[in-house]
Protein backbone atom coordinates (compact mmCIF):
# COMPACT_ATOMS: atom_id res chain seq x y z
CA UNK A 1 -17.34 4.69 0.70
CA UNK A 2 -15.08 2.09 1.89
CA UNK A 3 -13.61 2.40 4.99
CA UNK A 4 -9.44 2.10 4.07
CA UNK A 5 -8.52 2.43 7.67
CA UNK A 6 -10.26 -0.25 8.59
CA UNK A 7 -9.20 -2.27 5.87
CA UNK A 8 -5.61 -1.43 6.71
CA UNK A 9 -5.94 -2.35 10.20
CA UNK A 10 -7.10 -5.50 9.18
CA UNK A 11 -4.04 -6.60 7.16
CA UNK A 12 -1.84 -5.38 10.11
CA UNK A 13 -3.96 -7.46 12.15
CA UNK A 14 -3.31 -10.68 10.21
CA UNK A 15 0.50 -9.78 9.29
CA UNK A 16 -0.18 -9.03 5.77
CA UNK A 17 0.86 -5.24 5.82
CA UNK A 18 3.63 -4.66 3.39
CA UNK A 19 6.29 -1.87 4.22
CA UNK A 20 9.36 -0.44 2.17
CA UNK A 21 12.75 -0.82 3.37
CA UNK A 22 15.24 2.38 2.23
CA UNK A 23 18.26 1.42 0.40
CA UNK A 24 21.25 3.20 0.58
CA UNK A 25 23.78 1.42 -1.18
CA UNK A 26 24.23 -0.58 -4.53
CA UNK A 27 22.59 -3.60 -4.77
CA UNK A 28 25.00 -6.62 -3.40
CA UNK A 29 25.61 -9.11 -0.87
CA UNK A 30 26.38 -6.37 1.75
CA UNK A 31 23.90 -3.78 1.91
CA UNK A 32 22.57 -0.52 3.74
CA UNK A 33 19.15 -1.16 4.72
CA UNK A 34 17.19 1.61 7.16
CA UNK A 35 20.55 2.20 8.21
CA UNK A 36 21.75 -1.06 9.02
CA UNK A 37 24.45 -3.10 7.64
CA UNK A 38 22.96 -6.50 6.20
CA UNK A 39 23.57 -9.47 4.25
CA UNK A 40 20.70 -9.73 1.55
CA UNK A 41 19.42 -12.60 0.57
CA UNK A 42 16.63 -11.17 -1.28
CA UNK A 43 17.64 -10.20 -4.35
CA UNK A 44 17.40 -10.97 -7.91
CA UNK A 45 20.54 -9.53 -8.94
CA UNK A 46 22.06 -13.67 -9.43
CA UNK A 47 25.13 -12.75 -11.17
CA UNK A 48 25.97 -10.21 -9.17
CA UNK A 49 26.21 -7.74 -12.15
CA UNK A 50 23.67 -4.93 -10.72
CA UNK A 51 26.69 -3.20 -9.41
CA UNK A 52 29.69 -4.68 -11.58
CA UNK A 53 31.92 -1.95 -12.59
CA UNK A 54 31.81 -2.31 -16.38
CA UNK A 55 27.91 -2.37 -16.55
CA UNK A 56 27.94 1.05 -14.21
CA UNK A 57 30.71 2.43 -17.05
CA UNK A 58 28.22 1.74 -19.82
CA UNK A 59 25.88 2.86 -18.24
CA UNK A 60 27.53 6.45 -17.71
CA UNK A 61 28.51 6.48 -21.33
CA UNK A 62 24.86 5.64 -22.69
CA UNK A 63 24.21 8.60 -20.48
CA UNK A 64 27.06 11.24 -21.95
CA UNK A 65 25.47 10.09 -25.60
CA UNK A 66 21.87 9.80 -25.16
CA UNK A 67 21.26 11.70 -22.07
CA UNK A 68 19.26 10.49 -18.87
CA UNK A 69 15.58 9.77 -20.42
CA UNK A 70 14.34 8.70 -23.83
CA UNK A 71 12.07 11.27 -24.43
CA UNK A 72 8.92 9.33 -26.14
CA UNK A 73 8.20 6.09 -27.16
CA UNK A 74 9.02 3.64 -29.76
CA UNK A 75 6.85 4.60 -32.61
CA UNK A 76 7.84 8.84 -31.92
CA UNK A 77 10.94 9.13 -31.08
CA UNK A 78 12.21 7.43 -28.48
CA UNK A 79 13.63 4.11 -30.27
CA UNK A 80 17.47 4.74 -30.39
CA UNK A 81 20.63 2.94 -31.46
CA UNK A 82 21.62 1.47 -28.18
CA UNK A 83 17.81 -0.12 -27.80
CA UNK A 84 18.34 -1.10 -31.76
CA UNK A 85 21.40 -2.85 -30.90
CA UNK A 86 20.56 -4.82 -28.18
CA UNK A 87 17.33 -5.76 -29.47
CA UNK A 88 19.40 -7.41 -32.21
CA UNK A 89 21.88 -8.86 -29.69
CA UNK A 90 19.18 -10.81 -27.59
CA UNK A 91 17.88 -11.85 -30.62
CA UNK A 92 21.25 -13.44 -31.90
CA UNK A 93 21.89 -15.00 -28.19
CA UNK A 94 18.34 -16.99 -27.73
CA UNK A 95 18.26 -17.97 -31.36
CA UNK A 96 15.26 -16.33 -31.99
CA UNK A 97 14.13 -14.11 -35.16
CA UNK A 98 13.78 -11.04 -33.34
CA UNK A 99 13.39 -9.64 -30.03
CA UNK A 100 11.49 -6.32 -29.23
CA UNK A 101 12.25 -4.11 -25.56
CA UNK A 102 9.72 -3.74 -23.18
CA UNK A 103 9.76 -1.17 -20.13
CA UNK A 104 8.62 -4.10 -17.21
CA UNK A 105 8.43 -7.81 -17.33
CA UNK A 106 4.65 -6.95 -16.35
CA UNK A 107 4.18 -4.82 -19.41
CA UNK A 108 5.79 -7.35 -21.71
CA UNK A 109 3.29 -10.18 -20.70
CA UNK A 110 0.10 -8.07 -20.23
CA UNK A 111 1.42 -6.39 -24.29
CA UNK A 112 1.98 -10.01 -25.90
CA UNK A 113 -0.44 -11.59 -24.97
CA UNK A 114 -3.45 -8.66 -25.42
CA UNK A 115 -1.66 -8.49 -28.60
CA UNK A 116 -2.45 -12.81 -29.69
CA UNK A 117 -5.64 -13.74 -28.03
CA UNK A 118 -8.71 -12.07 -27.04
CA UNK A 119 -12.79 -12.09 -26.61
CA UNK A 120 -13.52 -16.59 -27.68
CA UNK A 121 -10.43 -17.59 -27.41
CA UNK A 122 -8.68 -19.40 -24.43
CA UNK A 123 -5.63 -18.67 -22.41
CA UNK A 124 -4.11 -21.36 -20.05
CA UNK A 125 -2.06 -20.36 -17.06
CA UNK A 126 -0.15 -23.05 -14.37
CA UNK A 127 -1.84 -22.45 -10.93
CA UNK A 128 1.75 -20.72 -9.96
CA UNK A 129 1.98 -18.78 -12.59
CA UNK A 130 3.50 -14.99 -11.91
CA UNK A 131 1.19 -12.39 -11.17
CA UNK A 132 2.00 -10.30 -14.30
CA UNK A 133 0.69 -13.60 -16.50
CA UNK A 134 -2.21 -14.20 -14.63
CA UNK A 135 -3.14 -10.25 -14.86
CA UNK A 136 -2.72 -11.10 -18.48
CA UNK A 137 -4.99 -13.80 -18.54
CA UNK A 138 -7.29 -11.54 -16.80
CA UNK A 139 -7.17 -8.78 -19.22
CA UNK A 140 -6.78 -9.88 -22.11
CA UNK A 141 -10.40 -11.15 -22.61
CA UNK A 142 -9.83 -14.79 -23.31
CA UNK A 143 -11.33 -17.27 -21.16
CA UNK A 144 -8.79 -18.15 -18.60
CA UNK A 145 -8.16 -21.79 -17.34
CA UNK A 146 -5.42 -22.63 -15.13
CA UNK A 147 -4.02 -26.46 -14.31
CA UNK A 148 -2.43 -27.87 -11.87
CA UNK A 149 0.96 -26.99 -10.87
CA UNK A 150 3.15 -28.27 -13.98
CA UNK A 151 0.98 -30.80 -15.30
CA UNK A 152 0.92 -31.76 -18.89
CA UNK A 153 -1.51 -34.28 -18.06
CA UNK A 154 -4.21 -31.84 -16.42
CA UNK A 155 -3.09 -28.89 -19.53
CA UNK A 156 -3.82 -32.09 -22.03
CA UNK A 157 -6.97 -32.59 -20.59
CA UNK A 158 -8.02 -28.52 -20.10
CA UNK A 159 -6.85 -27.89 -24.08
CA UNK A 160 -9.00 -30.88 -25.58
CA UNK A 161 -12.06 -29.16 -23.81
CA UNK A 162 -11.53 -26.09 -25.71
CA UNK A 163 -12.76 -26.85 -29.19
CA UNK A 164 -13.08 -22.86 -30.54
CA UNK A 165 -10.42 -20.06 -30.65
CA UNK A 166 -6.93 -19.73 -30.16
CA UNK A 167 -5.08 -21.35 -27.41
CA UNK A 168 -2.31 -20.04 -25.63
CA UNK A 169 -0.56 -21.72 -22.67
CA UNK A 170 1.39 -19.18 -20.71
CA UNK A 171 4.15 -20.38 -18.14
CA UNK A 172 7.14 -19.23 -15.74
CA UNK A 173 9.86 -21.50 -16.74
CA UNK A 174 11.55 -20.39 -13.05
CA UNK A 175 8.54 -20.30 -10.68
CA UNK A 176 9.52 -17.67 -8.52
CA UNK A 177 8.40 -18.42 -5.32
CA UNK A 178 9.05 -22.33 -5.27
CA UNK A 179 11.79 -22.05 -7.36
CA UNK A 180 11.13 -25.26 -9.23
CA UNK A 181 11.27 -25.64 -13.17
CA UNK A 182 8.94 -25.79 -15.94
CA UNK A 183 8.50 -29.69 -17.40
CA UNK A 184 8.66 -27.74 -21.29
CA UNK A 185 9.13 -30.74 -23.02
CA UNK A 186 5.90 -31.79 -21.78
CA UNK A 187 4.00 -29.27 -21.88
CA UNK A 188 5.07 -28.15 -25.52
CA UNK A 189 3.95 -31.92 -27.13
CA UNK A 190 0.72 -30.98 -24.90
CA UNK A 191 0.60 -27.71 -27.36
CA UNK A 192 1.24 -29.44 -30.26
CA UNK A 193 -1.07 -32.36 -30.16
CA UNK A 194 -4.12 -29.26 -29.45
CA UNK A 195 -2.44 -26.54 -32.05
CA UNK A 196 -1.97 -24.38 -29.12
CA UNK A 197 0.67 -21.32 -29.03
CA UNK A 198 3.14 -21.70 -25.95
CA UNK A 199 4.87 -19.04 -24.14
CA UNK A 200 7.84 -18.98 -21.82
CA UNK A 201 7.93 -16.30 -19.14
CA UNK A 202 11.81 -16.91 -18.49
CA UNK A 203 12.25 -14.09 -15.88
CA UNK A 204 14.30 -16.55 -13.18
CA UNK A 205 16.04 -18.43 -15.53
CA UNK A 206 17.36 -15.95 -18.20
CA UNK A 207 20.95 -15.59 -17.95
CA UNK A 208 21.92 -18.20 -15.57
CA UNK A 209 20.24 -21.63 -16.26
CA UNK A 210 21.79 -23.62 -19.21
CA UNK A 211 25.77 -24.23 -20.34
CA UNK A 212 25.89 -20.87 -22.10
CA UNK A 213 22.83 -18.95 -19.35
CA UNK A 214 20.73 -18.94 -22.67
CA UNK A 215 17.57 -19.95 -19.81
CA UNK A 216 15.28 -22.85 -19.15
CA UNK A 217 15.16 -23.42 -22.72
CA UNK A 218 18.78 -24.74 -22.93
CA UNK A 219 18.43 -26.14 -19.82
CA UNK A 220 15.67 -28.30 -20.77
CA UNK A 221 16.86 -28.71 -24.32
CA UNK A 222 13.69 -27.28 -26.05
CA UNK A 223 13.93 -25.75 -29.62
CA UNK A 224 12.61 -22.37 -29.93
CA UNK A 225 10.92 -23.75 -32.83
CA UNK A 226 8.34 -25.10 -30.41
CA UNK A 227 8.17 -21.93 -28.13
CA UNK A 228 6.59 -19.38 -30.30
CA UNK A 229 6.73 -16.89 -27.28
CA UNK A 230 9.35 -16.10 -25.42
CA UNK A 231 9.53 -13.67 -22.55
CA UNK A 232 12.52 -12.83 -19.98
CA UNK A 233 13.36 -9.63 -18.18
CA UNK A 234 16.73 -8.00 -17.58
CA UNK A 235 16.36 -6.36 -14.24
CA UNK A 236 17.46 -9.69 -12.86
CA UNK A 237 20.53 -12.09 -13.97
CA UNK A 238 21.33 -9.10 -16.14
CA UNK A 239 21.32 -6.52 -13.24
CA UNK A 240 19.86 -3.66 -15.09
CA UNK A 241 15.75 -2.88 -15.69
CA UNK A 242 12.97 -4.10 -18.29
CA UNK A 243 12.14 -7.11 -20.53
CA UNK A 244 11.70 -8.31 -24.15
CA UNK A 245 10.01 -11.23 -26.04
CA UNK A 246 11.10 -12.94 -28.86
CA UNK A 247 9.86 -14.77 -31.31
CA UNK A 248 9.29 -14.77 -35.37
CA UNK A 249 9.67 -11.94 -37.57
CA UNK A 250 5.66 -11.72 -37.70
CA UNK A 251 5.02 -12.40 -34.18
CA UNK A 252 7.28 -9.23 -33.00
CA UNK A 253 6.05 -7.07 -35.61
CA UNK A 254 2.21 -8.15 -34.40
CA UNK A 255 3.31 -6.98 -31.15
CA UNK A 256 4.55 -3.52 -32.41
CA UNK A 257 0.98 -2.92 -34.04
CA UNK A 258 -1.08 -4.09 -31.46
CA UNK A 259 0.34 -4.01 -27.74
CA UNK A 260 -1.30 -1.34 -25.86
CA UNK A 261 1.83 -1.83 -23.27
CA UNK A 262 4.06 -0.97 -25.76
CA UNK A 263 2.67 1.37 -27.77
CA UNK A 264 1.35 4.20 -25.48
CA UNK A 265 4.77 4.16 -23.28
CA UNK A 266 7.80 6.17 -22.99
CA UNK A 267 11.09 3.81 -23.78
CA UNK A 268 13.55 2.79 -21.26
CA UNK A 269 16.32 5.46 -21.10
CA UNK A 270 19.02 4.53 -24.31
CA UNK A 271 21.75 4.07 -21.14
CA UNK A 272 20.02 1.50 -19.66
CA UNK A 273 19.77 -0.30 -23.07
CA UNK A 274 23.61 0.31 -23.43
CA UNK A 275 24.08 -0.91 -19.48
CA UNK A 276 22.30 -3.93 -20.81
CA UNK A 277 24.29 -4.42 -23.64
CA UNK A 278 27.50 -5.03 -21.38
CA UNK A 279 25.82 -7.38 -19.06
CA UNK A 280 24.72 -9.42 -22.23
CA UNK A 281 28.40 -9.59 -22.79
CA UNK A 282 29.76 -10.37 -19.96
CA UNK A 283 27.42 -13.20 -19.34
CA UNK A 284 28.76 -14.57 -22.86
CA UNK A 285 32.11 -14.31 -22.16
CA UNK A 286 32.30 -15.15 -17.73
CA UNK A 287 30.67 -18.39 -17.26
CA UNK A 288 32.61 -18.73 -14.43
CA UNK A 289 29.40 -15.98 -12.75
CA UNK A 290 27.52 -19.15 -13.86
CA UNK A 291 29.70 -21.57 -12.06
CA UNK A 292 30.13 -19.63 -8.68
CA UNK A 293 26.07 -19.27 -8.62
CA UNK A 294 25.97 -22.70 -8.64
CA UNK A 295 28.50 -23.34 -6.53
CA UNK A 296 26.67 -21.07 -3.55
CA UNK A 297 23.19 -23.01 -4.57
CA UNK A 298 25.05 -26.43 -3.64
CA UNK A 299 26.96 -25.36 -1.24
CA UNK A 300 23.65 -23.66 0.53
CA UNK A 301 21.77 -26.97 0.57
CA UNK A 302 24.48 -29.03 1.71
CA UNK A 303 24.78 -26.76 4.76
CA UNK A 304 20.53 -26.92 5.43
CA UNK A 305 20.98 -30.57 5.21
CA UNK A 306 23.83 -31.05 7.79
CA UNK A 307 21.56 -28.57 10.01
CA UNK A 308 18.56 -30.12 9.50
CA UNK A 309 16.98 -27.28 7.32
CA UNK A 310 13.89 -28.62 5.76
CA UNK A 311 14.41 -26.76 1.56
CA UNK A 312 12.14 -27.61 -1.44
CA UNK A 313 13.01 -29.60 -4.30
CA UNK A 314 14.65 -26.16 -6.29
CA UNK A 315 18.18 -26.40 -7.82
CA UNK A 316 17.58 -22.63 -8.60
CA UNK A 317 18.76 -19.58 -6.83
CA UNK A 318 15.43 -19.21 -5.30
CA UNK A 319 15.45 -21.12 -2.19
CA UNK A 320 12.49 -21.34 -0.24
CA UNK A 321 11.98 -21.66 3.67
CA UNK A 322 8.60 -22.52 4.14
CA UNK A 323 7.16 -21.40 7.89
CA UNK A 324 3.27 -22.28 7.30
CA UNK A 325 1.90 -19.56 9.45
CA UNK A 326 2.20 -15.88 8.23
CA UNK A 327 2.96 -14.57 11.24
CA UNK A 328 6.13 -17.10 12.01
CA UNK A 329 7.31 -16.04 8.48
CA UNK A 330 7.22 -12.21 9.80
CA UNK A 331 8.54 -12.79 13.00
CA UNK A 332 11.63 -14.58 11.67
CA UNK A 333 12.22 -11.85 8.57
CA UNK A 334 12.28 -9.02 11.65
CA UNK A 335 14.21 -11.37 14.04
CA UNK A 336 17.11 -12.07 10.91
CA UNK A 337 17.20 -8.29 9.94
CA UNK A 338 17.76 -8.22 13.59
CA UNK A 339 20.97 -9.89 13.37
CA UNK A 340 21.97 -8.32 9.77
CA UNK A 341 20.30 -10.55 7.27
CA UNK A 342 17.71 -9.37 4.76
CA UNK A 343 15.24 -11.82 3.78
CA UNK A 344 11.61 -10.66 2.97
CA UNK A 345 8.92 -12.85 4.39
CA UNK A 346 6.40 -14.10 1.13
CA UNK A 347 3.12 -14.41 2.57
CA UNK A 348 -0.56 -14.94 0.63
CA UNK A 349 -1.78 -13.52 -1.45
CA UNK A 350 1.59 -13.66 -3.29
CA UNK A 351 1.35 -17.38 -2.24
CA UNK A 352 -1.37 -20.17 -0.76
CA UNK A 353 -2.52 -19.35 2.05
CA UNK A 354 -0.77 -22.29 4.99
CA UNK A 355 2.34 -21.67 2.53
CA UNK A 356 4.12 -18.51 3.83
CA UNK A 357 7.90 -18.57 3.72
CA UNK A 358 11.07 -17.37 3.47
CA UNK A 359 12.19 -16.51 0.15
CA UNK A 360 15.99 -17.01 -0.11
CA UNK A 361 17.58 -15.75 -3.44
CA UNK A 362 21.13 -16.78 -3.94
CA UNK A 363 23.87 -14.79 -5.77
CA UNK A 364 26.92 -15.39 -7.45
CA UNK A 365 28.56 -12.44 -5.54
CA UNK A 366 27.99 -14.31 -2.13
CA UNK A 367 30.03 -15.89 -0.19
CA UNK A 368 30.84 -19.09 2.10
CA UNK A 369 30.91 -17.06 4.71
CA UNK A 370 27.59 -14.87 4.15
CA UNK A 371 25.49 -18.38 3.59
CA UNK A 372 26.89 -19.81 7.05
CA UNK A 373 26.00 -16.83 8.91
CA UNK A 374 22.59 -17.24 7.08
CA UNK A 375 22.40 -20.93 7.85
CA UNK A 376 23.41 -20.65 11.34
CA UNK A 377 20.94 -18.19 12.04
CA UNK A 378 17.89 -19.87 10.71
CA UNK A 379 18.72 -23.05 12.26
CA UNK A 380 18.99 -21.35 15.75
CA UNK A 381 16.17 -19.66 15.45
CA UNK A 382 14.27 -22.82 13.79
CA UNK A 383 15.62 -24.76 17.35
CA UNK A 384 14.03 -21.86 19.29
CA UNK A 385 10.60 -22.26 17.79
CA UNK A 386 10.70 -25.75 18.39
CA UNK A 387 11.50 -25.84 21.79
């Protein structure tokens, strides 16, 4: 048998044990974490609407109607109004067909695309593709192929190799660790010359990229017309839990039939659906969430530049840190918690290794005063290392 303790001493050994935090308070800018006050700077709650009063009231309704769970799944009994409703709602606000709920961003990705491709037919990932795709890719049976870090050129190259099966290219249009954006125009006249499907996984960008936070596809002006698979998740911009893809009438109704992820799982509780519902809303009708995100993400970068903070090229809410060594990346996450800040140190496997960093998430909710305490810290602390 294999020997666990050993293998767990090992990843202590090279900093690459993961531990839980406890929460004990909603999820916002000021936190209880373990029992300390901190400033998080961690989350993917970007609008700030995890905890917003008329998304906790929904929620409580959903809950006096439907009660706390939904009892089955889709196809028995568990498909209700409120998930009805919203599924036609998210439709109507990405311009797509339909939409159809999922319980996890994971099981959304690992369900469509086990549902399109499978044994002789190729799937094509970017190299920093999410986990949940690349599990896909893995699963699904296809032969997968990944290229190089948004390149159209090395995906135009990859698809003309592959002269048999379907093609699908999956992408994040957010990368969430480098917080950089997908090149979709490129990359969808890449699909088009080879007759490939294309997929969005629009989990970072979903409610806060684009004039109306319609995602990376208004961002980038793409027509859903040339993104016949479209993916976000809710438990971020929109502060609640779970995921849906959209697409055509015949594309969702594949997915009904044939995603094992969808099928064979109890749905979402109807509150959360109704939770959901409001936080669709209020990102329709508050751009001003929009503006103060945006706002913080400036105002962030302007305040690493003046200290010297070295950022990446992101002009998301994800920005990264990067410290190199794993262990400089740990040592600074315990030294900030320290000093009340939250920031989880990203190490490999989640990314290369010689890449570990700190992964800063910015929210609308924060403010001036949270990101100078932030930026004051990290440059003091960068000065320390240094000397």
């Amino acid at each position: 048998m294999k020997d666990l303790k050993k293998e767990l001493q090992e990843r202590k050994a090279n900093h690459l044990y993961r531990s839980r935090r406890i929460n004990d308070s909603p999820q916002q800018p000021e936190m209880v974490i373990d029992g300390r006050k901190v400033i998080s700077f961690c989350s993917n709650d970007y609008l700030g609407l995890a905890n917003h009063p008329e998304v906790k009231a929904a929620f409580i309704k959903g809950i006096e109607q439907y009660g706390a769970g939904s009892g089955a799944a889709h196809l028995i009994n568990g498909h209700s109004r409120a998930h009805h409703g919203l599924e036609q709602e998210l439709a109507d606000f990405t311009g797509y067909p339909r939409a159809l709920l999922f319980s996890t961003g994971y099981m959304a990705n690992l369900g469509v695309i086990q549902a399109l491709i499978g044994k002789g037919d190729t799937i094509l990932q970017d190299r920093l593709n999410h986990a949940s795709l690349l599990d896909a890719g893995l699963l699904c049976g296809a032969r997968l192929m990944r290229y190089a870090h948004n390149s159209a050129n090395d995906l135009d190259a990859k698809l003309a190799s592959r002269t048999s099966g379907e093609k699908l290219v999956a992408t994040d249009g957010v990368f969430s660790m480098d917080g950089d954006i997908a090149d979709t125009t490129a990359l969808v006249s890449s699909c088009k010359r080879h007759d490939a499907w294309f997929m969005l996984d629009d989990a970072h960008g979903f409610g806060v990229l684009g004039k109306n936070g319609k995602g990376t596809l208004e961002h980038t002006n793409t027509s859903v017309d040339n993104v016949p698979v479209y993916m976000a998740t809710l438990g971020k911009a929109l502060g609640t839990s779970g995921a849906f893809i959209a697409g055509s009438e015949d594309l969702v109704e594949t997915v009904i039939q044939k995603a094992r992820t969808w099928i064979y799982t109890t749905a979402s509780p109807p509150a959360v659906a109704e939770a959901t519902r409001t936080s669709l809303r209020i990102i329709n009708s508050q751009p001003q969430l929009r503006d103060s995100l945006n706002d913080n993400i400036a105002y962030f970068r302007q305040c690493c530049e003046q200290q010297n903070i070295t950022l990446m090229q992101s002009t998301t809410a994800i920005q990264p840190v990067i410290t190199g060594e794993t262990e400089t990346a740990v040592n600074m996450s315990n030294a900030l918690f320290e000093q009340g800040i939250l920031i989880t140190a990203i190490r490999p496997q989640t990314v290369p290794e010689g890449s570990a960093r700190l992964r800063i998430t910015l929210s609308a909710a924060h403010t001036r005063e949270h990101i100078d305490k932030l930026v004051n810290a990290i440059s003091a602390m960068q000065k320390m290392l240094s000397s």
